[in-house]
PDB file of N, CA and C in Angstrom:
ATOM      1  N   UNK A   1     -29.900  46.730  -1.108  1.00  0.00           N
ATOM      2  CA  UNK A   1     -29.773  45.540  -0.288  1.00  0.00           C
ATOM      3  C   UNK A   1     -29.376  45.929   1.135  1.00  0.00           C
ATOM      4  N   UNK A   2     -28.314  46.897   1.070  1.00  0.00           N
ATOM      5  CA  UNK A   2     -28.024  47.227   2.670  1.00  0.00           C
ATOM      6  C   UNK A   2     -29.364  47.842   3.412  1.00  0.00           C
ATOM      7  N   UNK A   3     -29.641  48.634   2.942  1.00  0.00           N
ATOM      8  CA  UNK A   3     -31.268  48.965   3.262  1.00  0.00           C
ATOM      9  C   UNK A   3     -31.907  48.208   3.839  1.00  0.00           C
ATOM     10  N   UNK A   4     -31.965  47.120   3.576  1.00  0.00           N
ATOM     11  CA  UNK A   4     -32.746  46.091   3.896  1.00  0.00           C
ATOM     12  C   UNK A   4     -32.572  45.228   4.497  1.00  0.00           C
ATOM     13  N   UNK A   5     -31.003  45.206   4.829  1.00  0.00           N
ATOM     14  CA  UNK A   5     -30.192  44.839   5.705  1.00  0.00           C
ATOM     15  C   UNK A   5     -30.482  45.335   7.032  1.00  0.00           C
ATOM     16  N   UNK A   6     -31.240  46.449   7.187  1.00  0.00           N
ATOM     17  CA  UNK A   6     -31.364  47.510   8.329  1.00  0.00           C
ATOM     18  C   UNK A   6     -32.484  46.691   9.155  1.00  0.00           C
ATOM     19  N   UNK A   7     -33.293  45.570   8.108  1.00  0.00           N
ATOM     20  CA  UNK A   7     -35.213  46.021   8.400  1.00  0.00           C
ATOM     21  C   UNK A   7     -35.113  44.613   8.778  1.00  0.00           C
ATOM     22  N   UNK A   8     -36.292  44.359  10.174  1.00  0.00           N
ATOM     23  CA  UNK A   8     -36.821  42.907  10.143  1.00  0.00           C
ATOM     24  C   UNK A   8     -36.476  42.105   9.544  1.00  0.00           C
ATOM     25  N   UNK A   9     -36.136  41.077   9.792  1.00  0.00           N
ATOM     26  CA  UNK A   9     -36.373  40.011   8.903  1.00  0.00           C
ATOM     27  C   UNK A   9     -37.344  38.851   8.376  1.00  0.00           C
ATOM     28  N   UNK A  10     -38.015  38.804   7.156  1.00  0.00           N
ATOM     29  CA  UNK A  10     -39.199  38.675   6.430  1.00  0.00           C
ATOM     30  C   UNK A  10     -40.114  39.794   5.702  1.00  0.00           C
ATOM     31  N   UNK A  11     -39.095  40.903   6.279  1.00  0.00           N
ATOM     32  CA  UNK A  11     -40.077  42.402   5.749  1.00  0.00           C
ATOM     33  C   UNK A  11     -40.109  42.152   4.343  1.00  0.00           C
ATOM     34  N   UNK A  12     -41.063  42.578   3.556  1.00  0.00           N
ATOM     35  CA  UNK A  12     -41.476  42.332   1.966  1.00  0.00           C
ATOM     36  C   UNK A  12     -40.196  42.929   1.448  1.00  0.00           C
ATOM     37  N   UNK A  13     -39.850  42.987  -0.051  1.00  0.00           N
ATOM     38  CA  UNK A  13     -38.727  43.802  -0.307  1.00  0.00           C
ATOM     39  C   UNK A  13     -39.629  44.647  -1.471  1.00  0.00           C
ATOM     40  N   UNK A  14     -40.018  45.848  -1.509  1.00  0.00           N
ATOM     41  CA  UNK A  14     -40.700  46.291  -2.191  1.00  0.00           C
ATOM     42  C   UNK A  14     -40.354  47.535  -2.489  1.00  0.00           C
ATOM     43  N   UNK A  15     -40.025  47.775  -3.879  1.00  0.00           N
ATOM     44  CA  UNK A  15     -39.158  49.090  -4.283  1.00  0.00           C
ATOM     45  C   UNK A  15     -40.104  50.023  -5.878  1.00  0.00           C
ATOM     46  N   UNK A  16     -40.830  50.866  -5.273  1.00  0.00           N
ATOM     47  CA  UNK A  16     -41.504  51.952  -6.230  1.00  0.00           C
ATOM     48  C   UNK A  16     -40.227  52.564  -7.369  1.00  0.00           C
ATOM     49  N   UNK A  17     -41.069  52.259  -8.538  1.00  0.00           N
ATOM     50  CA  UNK A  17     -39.823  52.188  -9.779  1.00  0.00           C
ATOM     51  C   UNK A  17     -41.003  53.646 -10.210  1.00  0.00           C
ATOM     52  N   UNK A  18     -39.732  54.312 -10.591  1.00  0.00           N
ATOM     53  CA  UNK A  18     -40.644  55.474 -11.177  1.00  0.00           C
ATOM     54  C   UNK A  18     -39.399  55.929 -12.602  1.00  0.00           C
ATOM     55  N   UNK A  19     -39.750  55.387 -13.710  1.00  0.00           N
ATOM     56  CA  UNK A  19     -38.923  55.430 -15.042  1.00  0.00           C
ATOM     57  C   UNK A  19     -39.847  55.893 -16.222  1.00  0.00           C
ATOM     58  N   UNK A  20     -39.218  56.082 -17.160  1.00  0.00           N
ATOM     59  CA  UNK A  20     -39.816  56.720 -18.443  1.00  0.00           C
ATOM     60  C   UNK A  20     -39.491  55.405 -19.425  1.00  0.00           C
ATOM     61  N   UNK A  21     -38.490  54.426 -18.660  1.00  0.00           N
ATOM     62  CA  UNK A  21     -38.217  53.220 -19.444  1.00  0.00           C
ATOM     63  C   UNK A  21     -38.562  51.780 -19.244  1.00  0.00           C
ATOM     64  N   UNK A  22     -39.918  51.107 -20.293  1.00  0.00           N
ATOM     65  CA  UNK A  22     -40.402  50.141 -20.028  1.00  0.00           C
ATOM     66  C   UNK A  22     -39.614  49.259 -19.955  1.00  0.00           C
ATOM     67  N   UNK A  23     -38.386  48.985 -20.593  1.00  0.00           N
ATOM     68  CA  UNK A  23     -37.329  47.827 -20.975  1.00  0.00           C
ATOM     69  C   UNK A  23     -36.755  48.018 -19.549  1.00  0.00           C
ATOM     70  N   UNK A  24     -36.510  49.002 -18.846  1.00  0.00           N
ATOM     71  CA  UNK A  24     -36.017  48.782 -16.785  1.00  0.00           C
ATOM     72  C   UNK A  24     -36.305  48.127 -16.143  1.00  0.00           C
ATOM     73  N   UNK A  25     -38.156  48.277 -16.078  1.00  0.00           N
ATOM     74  CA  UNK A  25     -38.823  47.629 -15.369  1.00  0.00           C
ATOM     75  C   UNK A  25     -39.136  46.581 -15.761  1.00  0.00           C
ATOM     76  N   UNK A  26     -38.500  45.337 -16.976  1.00  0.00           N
ATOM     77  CA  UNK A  26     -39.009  44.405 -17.257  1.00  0.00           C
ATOM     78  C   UNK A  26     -37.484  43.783 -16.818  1.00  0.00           C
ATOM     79  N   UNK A  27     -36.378  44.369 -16.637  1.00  0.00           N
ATOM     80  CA  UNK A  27     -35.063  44.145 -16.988  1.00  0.00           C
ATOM     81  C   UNK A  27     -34.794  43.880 -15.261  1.00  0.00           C
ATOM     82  N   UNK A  28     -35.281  44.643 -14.253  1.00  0.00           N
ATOM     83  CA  UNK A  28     -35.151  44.853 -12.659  1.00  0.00           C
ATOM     84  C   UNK A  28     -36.009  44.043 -12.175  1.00  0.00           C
ATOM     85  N   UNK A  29     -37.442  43.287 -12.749  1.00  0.00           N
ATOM     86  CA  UNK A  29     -38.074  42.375 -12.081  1.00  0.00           C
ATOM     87  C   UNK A  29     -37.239  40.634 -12.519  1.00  0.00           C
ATOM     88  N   UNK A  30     -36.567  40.677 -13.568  1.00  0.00           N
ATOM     89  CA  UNK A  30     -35.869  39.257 -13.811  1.00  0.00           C
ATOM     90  C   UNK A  30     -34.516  39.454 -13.335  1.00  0.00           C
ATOM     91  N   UNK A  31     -33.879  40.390 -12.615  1.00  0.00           N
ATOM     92  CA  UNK A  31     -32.224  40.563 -11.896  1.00  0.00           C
ATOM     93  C   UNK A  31     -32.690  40.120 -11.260  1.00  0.00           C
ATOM     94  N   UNK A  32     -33.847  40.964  -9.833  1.00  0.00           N
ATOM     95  CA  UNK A  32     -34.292  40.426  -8.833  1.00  0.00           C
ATOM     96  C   UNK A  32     -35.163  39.914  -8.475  1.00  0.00           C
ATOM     97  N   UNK A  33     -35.746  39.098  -8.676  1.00  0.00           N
ATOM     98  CA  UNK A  33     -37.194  38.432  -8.256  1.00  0.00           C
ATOM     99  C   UNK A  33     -37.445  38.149  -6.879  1.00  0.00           C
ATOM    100  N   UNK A  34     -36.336  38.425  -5.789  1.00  0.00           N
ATOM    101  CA  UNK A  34     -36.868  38.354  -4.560  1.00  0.00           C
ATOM    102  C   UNK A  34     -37.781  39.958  -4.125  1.00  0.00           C
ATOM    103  N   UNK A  35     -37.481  41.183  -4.968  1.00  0.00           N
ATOM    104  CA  UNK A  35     -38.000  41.956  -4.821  1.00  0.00           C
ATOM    105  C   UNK A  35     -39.680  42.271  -5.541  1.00  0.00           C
ATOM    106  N   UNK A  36     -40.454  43.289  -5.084  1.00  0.00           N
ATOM    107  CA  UNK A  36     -41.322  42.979  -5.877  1.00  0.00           C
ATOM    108  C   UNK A  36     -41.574  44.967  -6.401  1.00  0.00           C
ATOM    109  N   UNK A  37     -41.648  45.007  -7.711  1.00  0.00           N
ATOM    110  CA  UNK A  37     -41.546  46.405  -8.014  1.00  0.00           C
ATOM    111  C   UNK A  37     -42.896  46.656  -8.445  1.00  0.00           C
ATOM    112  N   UNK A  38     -43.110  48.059  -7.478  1.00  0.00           N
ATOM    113  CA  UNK A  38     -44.271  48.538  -7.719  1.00  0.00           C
ATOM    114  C   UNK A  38     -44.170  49.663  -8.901  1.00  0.00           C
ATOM    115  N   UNK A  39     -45.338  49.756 -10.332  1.00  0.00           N
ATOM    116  CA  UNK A  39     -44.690  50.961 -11.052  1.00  0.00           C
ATOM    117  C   UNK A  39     -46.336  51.028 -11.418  1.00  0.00           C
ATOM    118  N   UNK A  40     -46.492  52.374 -12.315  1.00  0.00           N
ATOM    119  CA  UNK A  40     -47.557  52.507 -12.908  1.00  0.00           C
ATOM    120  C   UNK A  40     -47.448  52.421 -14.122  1.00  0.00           C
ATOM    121  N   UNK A  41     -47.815  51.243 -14.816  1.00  0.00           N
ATOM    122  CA  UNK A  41     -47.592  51.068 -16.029  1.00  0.00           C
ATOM    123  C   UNK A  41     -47.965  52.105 -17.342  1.00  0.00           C
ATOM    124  N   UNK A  42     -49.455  52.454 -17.024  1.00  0.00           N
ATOM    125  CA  UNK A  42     -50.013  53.681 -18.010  1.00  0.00           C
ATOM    126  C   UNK A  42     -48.905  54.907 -18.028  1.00  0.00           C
ATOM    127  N   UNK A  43     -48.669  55.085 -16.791  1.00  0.00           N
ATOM    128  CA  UNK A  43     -47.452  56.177 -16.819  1.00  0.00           C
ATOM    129  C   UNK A  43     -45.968  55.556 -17.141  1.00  0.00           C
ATOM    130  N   UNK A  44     -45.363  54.845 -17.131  1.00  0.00           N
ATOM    131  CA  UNK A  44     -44.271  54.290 -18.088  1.00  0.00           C
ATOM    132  C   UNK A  44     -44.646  54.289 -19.239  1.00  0.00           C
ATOM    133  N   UNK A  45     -45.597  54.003 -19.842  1.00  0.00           N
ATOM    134  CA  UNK A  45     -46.124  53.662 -21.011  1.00  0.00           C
ATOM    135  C   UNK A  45     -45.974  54.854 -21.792  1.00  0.00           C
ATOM    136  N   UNK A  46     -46.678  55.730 -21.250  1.00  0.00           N
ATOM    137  CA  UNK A  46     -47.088  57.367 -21.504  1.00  0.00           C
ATOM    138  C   UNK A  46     -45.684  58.138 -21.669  1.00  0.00           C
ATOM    139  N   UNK A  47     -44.892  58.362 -20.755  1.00  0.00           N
ATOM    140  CA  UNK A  47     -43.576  58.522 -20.880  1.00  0.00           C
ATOM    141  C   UNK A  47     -42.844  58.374 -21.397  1.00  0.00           C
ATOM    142  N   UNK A  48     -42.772  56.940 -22.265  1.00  0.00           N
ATOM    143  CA  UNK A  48     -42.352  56.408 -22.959  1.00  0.00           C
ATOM    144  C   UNK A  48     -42.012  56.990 -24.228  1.00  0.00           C
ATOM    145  N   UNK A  49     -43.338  57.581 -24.586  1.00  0.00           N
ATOM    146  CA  UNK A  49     -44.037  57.807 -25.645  1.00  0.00           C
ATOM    147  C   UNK A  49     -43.276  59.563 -25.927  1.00  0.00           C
ATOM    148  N   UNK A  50     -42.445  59.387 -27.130  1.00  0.00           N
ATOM    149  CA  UNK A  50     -42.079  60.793 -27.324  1.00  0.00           C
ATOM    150  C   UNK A  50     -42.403  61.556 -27.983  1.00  0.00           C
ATOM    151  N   UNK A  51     -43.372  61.197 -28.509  1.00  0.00           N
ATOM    152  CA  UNK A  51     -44.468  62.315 -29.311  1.00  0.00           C
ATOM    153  C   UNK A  51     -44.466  63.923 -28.785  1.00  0.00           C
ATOM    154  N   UNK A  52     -44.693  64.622 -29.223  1.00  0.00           N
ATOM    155  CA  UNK A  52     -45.092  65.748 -28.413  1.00  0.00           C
ATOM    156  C   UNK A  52     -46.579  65.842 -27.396  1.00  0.00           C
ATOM    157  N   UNK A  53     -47.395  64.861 -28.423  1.00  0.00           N
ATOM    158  CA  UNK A  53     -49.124  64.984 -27.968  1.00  0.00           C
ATOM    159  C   UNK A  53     -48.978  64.485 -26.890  1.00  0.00           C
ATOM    160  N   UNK A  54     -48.281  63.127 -26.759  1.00  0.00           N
ATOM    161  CA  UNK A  54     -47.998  62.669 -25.994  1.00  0.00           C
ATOM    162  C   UNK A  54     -47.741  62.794 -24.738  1.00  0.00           C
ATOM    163  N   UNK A  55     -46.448  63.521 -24.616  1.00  0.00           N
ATOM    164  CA  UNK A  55     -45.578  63.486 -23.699  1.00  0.00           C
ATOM    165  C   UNK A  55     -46.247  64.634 -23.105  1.00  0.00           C
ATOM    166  N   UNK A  56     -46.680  65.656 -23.095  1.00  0.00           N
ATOM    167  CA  UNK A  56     -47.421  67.042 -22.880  1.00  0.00           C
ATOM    168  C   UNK A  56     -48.909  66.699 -22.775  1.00  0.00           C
ATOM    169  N   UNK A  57     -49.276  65.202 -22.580  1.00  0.00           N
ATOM    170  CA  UNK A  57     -50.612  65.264 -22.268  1.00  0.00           C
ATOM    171  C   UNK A  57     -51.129  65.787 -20.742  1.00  0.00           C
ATOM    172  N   UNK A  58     -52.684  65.642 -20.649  1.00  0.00           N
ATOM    173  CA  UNK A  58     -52.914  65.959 -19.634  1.00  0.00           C
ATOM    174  C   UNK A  58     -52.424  64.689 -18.737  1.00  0.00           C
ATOM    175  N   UNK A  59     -52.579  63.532 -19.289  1.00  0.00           N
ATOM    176  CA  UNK A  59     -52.336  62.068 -18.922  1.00  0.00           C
ATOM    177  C   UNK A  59     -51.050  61.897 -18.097  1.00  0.00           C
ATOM    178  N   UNK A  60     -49.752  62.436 -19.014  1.00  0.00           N
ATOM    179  CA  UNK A  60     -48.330  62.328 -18.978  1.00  0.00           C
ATOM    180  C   UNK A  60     -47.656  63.618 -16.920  1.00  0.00           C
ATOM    181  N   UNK A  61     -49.141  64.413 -17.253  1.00  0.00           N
ATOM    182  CA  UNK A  61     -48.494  65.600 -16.357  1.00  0.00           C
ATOM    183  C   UNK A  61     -49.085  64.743 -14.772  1.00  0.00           C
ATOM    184  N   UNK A  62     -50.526  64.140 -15.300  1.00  0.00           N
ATOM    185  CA  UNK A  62     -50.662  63.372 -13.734  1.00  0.00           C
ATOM    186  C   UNK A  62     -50.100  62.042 -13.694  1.00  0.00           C
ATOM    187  N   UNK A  63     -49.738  61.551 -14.244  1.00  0.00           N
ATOM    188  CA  UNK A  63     -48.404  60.303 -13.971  1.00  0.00           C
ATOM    189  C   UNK A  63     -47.325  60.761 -13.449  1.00  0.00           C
ATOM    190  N   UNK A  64     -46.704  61.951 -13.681  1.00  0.00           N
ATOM    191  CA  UNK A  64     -45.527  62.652 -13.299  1.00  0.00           C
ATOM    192  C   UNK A  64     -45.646  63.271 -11.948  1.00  0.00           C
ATOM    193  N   UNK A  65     -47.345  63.457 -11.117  1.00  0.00           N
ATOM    194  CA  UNK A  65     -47.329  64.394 -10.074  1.00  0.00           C
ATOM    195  C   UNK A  65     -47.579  62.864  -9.550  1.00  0.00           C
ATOM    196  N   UNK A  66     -48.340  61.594 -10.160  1.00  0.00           N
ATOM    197  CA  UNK A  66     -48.489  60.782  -9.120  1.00  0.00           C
ATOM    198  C   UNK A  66     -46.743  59.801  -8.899  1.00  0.00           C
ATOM    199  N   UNK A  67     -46.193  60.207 -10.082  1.00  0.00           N
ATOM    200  CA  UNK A  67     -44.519  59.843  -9.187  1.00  0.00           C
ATOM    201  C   UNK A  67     -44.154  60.038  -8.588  1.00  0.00           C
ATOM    202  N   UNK A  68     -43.837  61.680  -7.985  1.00  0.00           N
ATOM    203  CA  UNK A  68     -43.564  63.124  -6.916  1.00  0.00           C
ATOM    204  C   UNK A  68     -44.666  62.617  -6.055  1.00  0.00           C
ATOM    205  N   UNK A  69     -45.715  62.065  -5.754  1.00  0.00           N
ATOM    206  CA  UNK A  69     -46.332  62.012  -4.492  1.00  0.00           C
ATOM    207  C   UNK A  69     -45.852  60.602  -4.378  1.00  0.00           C
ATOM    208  N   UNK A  70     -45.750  59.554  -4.677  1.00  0.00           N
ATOM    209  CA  UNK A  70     -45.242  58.534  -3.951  1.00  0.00           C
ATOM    210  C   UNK A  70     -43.923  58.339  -4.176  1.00  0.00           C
ATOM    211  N   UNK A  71     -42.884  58.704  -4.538  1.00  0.00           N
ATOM    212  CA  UNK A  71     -41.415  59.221  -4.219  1.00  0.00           C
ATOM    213  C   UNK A  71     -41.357  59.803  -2.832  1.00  0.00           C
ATOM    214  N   UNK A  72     -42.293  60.621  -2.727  1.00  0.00           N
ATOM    215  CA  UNK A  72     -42.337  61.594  -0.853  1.00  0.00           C
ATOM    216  C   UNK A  72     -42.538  60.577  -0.268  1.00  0.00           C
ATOM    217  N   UNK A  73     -43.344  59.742  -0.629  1.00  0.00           N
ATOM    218  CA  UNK A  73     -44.282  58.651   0.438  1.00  0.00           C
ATOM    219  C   UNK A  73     -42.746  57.895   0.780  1.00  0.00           C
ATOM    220  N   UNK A  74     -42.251  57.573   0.035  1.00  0.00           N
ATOM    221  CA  UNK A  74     -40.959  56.059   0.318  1.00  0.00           C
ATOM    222  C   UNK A  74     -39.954  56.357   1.455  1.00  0.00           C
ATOM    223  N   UNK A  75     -39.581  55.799   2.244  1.00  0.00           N
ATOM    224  CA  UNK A  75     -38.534  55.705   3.101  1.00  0.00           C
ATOM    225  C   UNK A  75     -37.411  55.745   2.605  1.00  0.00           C
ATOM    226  N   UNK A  76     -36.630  55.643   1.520  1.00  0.00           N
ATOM    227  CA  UNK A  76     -35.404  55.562   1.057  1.00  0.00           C
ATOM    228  C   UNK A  76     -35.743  55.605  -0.628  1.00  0.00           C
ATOM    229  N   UNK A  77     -34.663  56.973  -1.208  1.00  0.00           N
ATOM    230  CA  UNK A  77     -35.369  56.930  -2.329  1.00  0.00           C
ATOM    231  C   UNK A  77     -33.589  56.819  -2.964  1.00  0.00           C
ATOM    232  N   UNK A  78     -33.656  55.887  -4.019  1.00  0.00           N
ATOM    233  CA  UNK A  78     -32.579  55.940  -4.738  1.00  0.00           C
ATOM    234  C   UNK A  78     -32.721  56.367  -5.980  1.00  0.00           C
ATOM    235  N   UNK A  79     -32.289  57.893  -6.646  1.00  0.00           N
ATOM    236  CA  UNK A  79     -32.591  58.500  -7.910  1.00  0.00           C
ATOM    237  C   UNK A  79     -31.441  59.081  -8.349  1.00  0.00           C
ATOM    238  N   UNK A  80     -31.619  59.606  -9.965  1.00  0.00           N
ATOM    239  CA  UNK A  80     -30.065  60.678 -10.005  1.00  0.00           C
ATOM    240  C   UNK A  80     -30.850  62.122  -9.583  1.00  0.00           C
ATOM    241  N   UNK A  81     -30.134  62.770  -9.542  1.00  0.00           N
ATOM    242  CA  UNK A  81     -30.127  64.136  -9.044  1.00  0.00           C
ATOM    243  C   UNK A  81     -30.060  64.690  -9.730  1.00  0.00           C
ATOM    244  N   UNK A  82     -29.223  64.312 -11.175  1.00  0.00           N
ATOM    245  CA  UNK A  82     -29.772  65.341 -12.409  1.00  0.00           C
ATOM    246  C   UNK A  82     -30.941  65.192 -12.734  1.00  0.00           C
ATOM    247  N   UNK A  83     -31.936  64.422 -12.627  1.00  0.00           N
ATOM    248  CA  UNK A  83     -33.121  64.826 -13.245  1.00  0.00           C
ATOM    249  C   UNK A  83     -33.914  65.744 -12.043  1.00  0.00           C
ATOM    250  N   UNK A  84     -34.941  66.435 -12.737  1.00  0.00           N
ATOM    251  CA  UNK A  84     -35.808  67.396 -12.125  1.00  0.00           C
ATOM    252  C   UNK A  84     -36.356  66.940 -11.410  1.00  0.00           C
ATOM    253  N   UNK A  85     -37.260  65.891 -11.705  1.00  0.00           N
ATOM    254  CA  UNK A  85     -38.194  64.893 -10.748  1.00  0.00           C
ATOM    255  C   UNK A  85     -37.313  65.028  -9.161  1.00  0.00           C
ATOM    256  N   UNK A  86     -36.104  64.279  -9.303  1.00  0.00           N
ATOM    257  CA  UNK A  86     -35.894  63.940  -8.055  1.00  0.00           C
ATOM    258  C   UNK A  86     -35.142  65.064  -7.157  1.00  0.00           C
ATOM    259  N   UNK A  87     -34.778  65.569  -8.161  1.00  0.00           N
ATOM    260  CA  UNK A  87     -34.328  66.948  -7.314  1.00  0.00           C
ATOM    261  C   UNK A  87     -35.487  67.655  -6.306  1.00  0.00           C
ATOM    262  N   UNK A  88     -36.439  67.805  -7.628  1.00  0.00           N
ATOM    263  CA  UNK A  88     -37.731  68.295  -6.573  1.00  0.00           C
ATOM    264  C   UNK A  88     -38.105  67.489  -5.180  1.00  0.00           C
ATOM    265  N   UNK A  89     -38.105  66.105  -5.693  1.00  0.00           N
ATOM    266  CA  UNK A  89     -38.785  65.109  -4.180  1.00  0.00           C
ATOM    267  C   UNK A  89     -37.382  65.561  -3.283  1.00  0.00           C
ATOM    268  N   UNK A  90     -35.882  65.473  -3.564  1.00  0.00           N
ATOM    269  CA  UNK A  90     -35.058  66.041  -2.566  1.00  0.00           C
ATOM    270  C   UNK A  90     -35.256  67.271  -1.951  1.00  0.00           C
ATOM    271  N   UNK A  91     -35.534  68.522  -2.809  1.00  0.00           N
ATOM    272  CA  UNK A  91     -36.175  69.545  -1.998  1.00  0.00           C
ATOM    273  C   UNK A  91     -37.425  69.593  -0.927  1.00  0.00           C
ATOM    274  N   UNK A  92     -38.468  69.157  -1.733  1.00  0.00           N
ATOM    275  CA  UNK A  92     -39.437  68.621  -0.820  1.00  0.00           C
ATOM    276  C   UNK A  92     -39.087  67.896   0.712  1.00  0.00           C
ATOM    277  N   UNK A  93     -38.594  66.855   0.434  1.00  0.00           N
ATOM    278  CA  UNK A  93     -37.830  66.224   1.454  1.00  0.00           C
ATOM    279  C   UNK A  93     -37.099  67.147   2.744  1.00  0.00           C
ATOM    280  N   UNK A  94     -35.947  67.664   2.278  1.00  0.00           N
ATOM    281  CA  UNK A  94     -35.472  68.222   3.236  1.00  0.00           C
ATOM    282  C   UNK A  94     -36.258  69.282   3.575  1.00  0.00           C
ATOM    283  N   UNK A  95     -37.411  69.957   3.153  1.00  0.00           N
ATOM    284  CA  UNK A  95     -38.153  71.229   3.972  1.00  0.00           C
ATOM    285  C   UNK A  95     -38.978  69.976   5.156  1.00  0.00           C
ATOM    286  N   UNK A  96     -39.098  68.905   5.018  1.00  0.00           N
ATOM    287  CA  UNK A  96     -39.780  67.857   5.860  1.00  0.00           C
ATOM    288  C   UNK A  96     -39.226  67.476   6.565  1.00  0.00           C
ATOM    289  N   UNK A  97     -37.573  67.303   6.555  1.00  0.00           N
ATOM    290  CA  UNK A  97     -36.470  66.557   7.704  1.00  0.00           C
ATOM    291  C   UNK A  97     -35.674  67.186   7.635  1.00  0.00           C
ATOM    292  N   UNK A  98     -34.739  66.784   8.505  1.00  0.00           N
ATOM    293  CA  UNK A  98     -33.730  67.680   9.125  1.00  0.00           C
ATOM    294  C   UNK A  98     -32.582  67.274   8.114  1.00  0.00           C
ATOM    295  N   UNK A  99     -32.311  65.541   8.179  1.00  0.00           N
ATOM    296  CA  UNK A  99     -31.657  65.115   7.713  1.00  0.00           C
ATOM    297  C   UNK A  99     -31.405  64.363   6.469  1.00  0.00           C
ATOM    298  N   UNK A 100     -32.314  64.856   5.245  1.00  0.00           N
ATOM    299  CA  UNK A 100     -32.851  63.980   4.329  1.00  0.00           C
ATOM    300  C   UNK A 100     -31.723  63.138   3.641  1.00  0.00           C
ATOM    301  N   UNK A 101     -30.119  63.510   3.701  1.00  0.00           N
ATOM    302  CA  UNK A 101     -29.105  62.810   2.993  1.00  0.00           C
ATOM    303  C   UNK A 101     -29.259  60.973   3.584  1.00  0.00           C
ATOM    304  N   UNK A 102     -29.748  61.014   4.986  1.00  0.00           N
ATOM    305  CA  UNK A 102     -29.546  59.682   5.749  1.00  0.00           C
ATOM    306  C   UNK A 102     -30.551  58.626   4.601  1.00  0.00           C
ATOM    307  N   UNK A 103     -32.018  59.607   3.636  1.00  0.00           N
ATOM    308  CA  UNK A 103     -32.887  58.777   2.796  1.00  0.00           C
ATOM    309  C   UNK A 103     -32.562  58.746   1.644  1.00  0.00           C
ATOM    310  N   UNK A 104     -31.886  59.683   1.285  1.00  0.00           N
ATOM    311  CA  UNK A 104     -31.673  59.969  -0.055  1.00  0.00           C
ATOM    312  C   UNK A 104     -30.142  59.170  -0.495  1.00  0.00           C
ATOM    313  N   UNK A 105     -30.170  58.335  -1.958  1.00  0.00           N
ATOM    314  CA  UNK A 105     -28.435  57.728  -2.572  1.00  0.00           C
ATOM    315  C   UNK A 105     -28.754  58.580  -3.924  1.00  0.00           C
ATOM    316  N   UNK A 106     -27.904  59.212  -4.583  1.00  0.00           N
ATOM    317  CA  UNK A 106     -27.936  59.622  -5.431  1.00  0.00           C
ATOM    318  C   UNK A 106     -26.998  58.400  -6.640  1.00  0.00           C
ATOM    319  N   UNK A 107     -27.800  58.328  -8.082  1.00  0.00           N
ATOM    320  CA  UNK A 107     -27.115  57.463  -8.884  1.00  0.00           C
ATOM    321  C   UNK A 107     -25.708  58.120  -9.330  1.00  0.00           C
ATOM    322  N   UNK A 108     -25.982  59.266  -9.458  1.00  0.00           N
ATOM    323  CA  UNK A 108     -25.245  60.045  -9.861  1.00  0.00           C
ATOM    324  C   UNK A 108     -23.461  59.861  -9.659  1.00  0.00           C
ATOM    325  N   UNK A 109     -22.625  59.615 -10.881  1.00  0.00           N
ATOM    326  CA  UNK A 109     -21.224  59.764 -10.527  1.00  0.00           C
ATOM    327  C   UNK A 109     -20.439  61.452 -10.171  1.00  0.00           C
ATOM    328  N   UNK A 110     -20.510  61.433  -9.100  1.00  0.00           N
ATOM    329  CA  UNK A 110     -19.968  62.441  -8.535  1.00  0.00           C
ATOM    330  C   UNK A 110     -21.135  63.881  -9.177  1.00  0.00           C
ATOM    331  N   UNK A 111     -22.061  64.156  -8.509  1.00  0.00           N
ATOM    332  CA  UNK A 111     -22.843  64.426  -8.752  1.00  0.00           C
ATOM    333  C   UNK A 111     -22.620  65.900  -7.723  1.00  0.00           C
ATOM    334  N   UNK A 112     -22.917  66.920  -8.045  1.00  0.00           N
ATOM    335  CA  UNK A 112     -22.921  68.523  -7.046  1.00  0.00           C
ATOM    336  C   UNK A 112     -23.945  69.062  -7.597  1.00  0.00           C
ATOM    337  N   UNK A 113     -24.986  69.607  -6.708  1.00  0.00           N
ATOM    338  CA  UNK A 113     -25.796  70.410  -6.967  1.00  0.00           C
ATOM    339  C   UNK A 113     -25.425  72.120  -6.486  1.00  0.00           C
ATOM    340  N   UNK A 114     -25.423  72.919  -7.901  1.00  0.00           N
ATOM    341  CA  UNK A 114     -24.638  73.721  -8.026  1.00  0.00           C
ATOM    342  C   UNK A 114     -25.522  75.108  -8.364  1.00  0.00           C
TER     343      UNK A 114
END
């Protein structure tokens, strides 16, 4: 919300959900309905799915690179830092800016990358 606090006013409120959990994204569009969440459903879906065939598909690995490319794309990314995913888009990130902490909130309770 402070985020957005920053931006125009009337700017869309539009926040790229990138989860392995379908029950989030059904749970974050009825908290907020002034926002509108963009996700890829086949890839939640896929993710979801803990199979081995599954989860190790070819399907599962390009849902996961098309998360990591539009995670880079976003202006402000709010993720934990323990997972890999976002660690990587944080690395990525800062070889791109100087200052990537000003984009990056980590969920994380007291969180050190060590």
């Amino acid at each position: 919300e402070r985020y957005y606090d920053n931006k125009k006013k009337g700017v869309e409120k539009r926040v790229y959900l990138a989860t392995d959990e379908p029950a989030v994204v059904t749970e974050l569009r009825s908290k907020y309905p002034d926002y509108t969440f963009l996700t890829d459903n086949a890839t939640v879906t896929a993710a979801s799915d803990v199979s081995f065939a599954s989860r190790y598909s070819a399907d599962s690995h390009v849902g996961i690179i098309t998360d990591i490319q539009l995670l880079l794309s976003c202006e402000f990314v709010v993720c934990t830092l323990s997972s890999n995913i976002c660690r990587l888009v944080y690395e990525v990130q800062s070889s791109r800016m100087w200052n990537v902490s000003d984009t990056f909130h980590s969920a994380d309770i007291a969180y050190n990358y060590q």
